[in-house]
Protein backbone atom coordinates (compact mmCIF):
# COMPACT_ATOMS: atom_id res chain seq x y z
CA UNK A 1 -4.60 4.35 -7.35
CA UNK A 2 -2.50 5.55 -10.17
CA UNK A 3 -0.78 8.98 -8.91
CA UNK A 4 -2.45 10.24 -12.77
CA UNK A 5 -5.81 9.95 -11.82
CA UNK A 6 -6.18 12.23 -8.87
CA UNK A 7 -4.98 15.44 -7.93
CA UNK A 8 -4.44 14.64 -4.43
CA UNK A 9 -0.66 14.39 -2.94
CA UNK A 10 0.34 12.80 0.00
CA UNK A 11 3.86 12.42 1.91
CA UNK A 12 4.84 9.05 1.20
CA UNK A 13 3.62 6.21 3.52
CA UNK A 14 4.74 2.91 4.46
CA UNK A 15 7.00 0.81 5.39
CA UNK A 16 10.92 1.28 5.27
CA UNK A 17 11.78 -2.18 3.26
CA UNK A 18 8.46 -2.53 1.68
CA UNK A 19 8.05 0.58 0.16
CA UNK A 20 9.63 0.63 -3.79
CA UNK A 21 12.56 2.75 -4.56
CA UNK A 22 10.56 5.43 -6.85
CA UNK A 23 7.67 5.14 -4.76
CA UNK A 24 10.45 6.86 -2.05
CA UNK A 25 12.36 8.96 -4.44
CA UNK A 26 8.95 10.80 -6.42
CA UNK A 27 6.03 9.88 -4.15
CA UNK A 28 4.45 8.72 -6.75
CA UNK A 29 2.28 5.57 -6.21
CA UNK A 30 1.42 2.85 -8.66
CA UNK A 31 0.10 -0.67 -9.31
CA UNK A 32 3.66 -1.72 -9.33
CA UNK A 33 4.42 -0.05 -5.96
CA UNK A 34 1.92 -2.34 -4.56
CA UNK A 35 3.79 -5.42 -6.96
CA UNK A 36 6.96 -4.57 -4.94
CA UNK A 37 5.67 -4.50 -1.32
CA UNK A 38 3.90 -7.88 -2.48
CA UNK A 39 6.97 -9.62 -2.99
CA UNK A 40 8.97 -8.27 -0.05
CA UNK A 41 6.00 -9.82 1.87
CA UNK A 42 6.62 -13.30 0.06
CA UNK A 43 10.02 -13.44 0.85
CA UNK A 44 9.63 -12.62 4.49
CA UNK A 45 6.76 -15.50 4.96
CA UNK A 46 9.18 -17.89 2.59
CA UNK A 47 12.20 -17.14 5.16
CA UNK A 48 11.17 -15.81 8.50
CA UNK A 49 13.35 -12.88 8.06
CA UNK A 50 13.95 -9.68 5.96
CA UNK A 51 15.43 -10.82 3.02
CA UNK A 52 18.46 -9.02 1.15
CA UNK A 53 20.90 -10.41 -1.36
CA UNK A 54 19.02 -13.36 -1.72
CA UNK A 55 19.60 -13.98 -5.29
CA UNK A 56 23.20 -14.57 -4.90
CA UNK A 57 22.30 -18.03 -2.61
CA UNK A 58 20.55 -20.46 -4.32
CA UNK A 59 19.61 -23.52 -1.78
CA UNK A 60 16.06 -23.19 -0.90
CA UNK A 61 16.60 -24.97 2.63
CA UNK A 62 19.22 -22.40 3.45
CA UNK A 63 16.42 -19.80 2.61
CA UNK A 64 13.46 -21.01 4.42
CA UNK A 65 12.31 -20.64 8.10
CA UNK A 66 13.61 -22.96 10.12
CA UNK A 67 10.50 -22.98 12.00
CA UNK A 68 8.81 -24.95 9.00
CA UNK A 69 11.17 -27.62 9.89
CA UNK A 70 11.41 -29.17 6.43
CA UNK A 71 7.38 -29.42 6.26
CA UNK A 72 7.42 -27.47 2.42
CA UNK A 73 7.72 -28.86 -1.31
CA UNK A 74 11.09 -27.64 -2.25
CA UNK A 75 9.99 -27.09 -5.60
CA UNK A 76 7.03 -24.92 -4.96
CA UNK A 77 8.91 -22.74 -2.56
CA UNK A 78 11.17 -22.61 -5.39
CA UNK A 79 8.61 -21.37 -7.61
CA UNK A 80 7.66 -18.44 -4.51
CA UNK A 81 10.71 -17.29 -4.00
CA UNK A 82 11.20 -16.58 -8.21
CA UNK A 83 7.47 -14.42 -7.90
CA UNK A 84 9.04 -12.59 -5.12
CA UNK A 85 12.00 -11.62 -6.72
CA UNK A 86 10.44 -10.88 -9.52
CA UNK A 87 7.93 -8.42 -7.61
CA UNK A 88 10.86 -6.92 -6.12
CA UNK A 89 12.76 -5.69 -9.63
CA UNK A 90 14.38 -2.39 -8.82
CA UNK A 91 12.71 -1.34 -12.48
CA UNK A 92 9.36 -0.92 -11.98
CA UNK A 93 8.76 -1.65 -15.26
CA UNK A 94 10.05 -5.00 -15.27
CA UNK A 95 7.82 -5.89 -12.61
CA UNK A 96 4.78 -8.20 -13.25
CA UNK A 97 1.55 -6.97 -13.08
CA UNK A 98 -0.41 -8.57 -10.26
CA UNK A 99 -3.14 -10.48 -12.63
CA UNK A 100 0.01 -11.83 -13.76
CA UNK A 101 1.32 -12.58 -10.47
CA UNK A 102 -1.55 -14.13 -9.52
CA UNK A 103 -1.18 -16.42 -12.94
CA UNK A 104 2.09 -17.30 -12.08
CA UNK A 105 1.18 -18.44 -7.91
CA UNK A 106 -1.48 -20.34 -10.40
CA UNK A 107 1.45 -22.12 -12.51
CA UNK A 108 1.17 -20.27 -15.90
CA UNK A 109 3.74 -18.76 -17.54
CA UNK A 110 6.55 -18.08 -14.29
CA UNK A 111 8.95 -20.57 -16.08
CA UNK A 112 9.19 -18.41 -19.63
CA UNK A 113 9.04 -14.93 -16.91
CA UNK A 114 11.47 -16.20 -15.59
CA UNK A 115 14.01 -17.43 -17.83
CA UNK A 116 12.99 -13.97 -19.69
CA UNK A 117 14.86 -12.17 -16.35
């Protein structure tokens, strides 16, 4: 729920790793709080591990569980691992919307997002 549509405060709640920056640093929830924790999620399931700095290293098979043992289309994992980073934008405001994420896990429109970043 939007932080503007209630009057209700809370202590923040989460997560250390999942939670967004200005979630942490106002305690102010949003849709794109949720966006963020979304794509910290993808990248853990995509790698088997927290993931940080993974922009900077660009072979998928260096970034995916081992435990998959190959069994993955390199290209679609591709595709994944571009969502999640885009989830994970430090500007909440350059974070997708999830109807859009969801588009994008569907095929339409990651390839212009992402050239866009």
């Amino acid at each position: 729920m939007d932080y503007k549509d209630t009057h209700v405060t809370t202590a923040v709640r989460g997560t250390i790793g999942y939670i967004s920056l200005e979630y942490l640093s106002t305690g102010k929830s949003s849709e794109k709080t949720d966006v963020f924790g979304y794509g910290v999620l993808l990248l853990e399931l995509i790698t088997g591990y927290r993931v940080k700095g993974i922009l900077n290293d660009r072979k998928v098979e260096t970034l995916v569980d081992a435990d998959m043992e190959g069994n993955y289309v390199e290209d679609e994992v591709e595709q994944l691992i571009q969502v999640a980073l885009l989830c994970t934008l430090s500007s909440p405001m350059e974070r997708p919307k999830m109807s859009e994420v969801v588009r994008m896990l569907e095929g339409d429109g990651l390839a212009d997002r992402w050239e866009e970043w």
